[in-house]
C-alpha atoms as a PDB file:
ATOM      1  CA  UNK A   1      36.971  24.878  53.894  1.00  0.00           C
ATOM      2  CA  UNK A   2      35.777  21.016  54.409  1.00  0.00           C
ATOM      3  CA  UNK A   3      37.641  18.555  52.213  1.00  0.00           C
ATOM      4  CA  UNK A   4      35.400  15.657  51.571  1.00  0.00           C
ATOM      5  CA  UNK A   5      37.766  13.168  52.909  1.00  0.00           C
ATOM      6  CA  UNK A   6      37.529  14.743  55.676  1.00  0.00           C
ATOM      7  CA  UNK A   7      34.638  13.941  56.787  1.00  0.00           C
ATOM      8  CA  UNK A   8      31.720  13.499  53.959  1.00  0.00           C
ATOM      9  CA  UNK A   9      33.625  10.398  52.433  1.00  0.00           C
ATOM     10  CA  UNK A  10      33.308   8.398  55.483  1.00  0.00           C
ATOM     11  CA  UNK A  11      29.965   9.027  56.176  1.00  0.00           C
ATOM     12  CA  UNK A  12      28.914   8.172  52.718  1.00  0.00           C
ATOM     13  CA  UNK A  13      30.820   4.836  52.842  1.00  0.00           C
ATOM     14  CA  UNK A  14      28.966   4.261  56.257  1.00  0.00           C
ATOM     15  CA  UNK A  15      25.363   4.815  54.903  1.00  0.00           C
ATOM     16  CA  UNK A  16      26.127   3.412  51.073  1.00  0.00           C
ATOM     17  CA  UNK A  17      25.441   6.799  49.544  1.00  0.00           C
ATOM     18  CA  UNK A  18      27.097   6.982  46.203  1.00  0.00           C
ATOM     19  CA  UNK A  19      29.981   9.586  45.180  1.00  0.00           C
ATOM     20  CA  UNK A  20      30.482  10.885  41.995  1.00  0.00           C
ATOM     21  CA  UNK A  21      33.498  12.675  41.843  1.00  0.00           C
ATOM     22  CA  UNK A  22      33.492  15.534  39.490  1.00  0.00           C
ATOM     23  CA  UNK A  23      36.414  18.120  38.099  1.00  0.00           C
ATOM     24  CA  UNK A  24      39.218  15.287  38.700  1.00  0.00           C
ATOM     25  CA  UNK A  25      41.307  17.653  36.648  1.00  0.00           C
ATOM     26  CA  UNK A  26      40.758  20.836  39.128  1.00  0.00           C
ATOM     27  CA  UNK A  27      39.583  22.835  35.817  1.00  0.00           C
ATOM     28  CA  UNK A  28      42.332  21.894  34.452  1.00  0.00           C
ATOM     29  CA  UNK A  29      44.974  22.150  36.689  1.00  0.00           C
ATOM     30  CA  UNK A  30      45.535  18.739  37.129  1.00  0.00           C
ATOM     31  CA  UNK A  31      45.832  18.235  33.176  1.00  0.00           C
ATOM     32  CA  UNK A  32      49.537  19.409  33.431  1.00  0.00           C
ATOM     33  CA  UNK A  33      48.394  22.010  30.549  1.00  0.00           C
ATOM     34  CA  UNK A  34      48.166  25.434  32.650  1.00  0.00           C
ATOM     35  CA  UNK A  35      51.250  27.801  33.495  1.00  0.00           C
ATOM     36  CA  UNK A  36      52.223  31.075  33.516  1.00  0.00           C
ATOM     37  CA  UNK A  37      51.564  31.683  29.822  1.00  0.00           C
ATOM     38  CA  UNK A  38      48.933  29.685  29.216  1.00  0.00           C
ATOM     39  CA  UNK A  39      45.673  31.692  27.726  1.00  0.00           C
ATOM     40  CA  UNK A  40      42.296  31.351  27.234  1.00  0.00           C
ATOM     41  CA  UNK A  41      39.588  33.004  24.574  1.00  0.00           C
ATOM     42  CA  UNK A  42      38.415  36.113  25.739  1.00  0.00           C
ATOM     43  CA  UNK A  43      35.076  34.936  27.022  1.00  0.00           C
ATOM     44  CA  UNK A  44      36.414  31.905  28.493  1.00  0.00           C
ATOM     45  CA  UNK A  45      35.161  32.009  32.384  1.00  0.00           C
ATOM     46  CA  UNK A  46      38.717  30.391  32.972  1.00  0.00           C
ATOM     47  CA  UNK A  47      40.085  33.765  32.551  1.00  0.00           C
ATOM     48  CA  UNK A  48      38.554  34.566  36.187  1.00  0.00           C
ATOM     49  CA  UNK A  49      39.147  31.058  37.552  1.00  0.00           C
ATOM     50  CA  UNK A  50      43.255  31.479  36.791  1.00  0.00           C
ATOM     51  CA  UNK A  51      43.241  35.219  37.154  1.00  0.00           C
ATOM     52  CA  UNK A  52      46.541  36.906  38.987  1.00  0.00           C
ATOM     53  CA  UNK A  53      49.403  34.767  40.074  1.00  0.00           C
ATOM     54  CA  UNK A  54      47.037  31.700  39.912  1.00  0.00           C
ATOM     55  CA  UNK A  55      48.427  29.961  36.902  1.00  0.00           C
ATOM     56  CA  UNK A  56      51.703  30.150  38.257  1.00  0.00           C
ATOM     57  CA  UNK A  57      51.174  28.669  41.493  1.00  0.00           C
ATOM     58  CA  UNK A  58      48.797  26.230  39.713  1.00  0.00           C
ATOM     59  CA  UNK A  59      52.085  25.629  37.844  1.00  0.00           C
ATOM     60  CA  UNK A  60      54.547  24.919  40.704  1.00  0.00           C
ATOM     61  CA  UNK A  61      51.901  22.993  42.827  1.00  0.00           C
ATOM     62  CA  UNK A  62      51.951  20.907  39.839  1.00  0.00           C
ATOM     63  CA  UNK A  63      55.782  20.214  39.335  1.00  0.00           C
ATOM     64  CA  UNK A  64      56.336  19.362  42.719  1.00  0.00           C
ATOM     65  CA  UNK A  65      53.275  16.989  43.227  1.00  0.00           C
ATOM     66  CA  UNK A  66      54.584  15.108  40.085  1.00  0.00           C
ATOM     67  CA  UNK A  67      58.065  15.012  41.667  1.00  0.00           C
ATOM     68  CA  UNK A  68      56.249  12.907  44.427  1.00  0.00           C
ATOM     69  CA  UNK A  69      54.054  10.386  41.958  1.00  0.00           C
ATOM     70  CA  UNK A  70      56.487   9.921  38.987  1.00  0.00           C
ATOM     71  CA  UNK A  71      57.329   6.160  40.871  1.00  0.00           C
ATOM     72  CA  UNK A  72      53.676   5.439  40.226  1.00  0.00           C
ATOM     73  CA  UNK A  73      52.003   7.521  37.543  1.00  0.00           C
ATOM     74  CA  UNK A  74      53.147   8.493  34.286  1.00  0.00           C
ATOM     75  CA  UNK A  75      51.352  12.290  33.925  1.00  0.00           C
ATOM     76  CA  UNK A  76      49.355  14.512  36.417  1.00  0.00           C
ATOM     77  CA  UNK A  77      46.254  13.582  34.830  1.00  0.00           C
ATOM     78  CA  UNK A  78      46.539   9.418  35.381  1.00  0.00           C
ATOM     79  CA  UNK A  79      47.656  10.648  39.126  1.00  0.00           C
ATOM     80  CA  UNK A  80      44.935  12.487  39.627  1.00  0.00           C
ATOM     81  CA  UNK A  81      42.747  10.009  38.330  1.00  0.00           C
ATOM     82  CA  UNK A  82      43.831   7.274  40.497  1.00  0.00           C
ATOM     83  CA  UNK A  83      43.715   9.183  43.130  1.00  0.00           C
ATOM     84  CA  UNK A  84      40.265   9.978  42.943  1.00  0.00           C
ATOM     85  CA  UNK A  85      39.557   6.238  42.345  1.00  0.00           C
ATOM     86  CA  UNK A  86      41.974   5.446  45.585  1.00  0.00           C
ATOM     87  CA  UNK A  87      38.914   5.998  48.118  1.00  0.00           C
ATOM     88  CA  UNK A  88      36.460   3.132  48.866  1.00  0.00           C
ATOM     89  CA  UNK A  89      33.560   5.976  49.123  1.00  0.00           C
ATOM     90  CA  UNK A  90      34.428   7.010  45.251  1.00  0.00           C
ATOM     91  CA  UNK A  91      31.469   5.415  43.568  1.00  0.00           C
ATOM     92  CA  UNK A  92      32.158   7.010  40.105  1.00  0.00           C
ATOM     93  CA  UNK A  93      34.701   9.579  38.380  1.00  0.00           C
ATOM     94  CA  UNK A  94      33.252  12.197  35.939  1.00  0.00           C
ATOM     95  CA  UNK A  95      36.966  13.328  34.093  1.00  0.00           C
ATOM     96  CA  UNK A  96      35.199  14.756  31.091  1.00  0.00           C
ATOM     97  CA  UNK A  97      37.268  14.621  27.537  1.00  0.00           C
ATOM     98  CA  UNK A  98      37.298  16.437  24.668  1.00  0.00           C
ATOM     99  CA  UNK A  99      39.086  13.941  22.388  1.00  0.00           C
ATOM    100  CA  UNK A 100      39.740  10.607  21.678  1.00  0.00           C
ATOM    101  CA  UNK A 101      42.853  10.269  23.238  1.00  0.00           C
ATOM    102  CA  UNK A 102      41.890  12.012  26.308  1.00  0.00           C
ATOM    103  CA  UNK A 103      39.224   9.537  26.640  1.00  0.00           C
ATOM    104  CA  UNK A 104      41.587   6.367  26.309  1.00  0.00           C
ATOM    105  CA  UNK A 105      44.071   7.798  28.639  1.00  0.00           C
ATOM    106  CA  UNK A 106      41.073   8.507  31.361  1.00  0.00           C
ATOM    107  CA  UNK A 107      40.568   4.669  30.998  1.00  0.00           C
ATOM    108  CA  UNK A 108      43.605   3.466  31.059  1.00  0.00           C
ATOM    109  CA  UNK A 109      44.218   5.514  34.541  1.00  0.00           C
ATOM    110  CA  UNK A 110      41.325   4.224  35.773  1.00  0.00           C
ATOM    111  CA  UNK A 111      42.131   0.697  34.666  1.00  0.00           C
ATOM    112  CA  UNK A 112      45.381   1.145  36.306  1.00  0.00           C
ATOM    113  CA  UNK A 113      43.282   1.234  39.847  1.00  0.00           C
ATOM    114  CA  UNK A 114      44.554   3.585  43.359  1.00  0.00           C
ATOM    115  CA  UNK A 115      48.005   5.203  43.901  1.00  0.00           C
ATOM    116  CA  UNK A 116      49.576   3.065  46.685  1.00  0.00           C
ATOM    117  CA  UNK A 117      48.161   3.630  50.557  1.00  0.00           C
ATOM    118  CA  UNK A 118      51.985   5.063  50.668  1.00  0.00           C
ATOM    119  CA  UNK A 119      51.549   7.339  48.022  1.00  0.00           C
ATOM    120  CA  UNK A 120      48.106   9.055  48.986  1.00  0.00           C
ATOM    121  CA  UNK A 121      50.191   9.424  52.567  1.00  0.00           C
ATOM    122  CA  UNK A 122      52.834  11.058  50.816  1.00  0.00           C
ATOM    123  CA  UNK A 123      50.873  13.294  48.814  1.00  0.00           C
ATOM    124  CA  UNK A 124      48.972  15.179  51.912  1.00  0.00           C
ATOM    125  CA  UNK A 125      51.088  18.020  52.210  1.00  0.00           C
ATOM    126  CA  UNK A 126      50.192  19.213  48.748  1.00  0.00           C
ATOM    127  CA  UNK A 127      46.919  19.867  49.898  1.00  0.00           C
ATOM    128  CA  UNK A 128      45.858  23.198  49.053  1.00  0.00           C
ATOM    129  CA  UNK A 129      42.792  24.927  50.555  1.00  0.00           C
ATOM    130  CA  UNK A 130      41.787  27.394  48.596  1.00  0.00           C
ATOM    131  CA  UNK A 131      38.780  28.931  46.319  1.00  0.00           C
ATOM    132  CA  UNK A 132      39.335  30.352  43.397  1.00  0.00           C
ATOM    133  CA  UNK A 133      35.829  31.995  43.314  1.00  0.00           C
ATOM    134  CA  UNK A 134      36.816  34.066  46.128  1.00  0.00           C
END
């Protein structure tokens, strides 16, 4: 599987094509708000996405990648904002919210601009290629 970074971020910069970046929060992965016992409504297509041992992984990737980012973010979600935002080729960020206070704190991650140069170094070897449609 490509990661953008990889190679579609560069060319983008190169030829001034805009990114949007969408699903900051990795379906909600990245929100801090899925483990093991977390549940969904019965027809919620989430129930596929985080099927098996996938909310528990999703769960430990989590807790160790904030072990790595507490020095610069407060939450998963502001890291994984500002990390999106930490690429020149990022034109925009789509987050999504559902409240109020979701929408503030998007902002105020934003606002808060790109993890460190050290930091997005550091936080390579979480990288995790995998698709959860498979």
């Amino acid at each position: 599987m490509i990661n953008p970074q990889d190679e579609l971020f560069e060319f983008c910069r190169l030829n001034r094509i805009a990114v949007l970046a969408r699903v900051p929060f990795d379906e909600g992965s990245l929100t801090g708000n899925i483990n093991e016992n977390t549940t969904f409504p019965k027809d919620d297509w989430r129930n596929y996405y985080f099927r098996g041992e996938r909310k528990k992984e999703v769960s430990i990737r989590v807790e160790k990648i904030l072990e790595d980012v507490n020095s610069e973010a407060e939450n998963i979600a502001e890291a994984a904002l500002r990390y999106t935002v930490s690429f020149d080729a990022v034109t925009s960020v789509i987050p999504g919210m559902r409240s109020e206070k979701n929408l503030l704190a998007n902002i105020n991650s934003v606002e808060r601009g790109p993890l460190s140069v050290e930091m997005i170094e550091k936080l390579k070897v979480h990288r995790w290629e995998r698709n959860f449609y498979k």
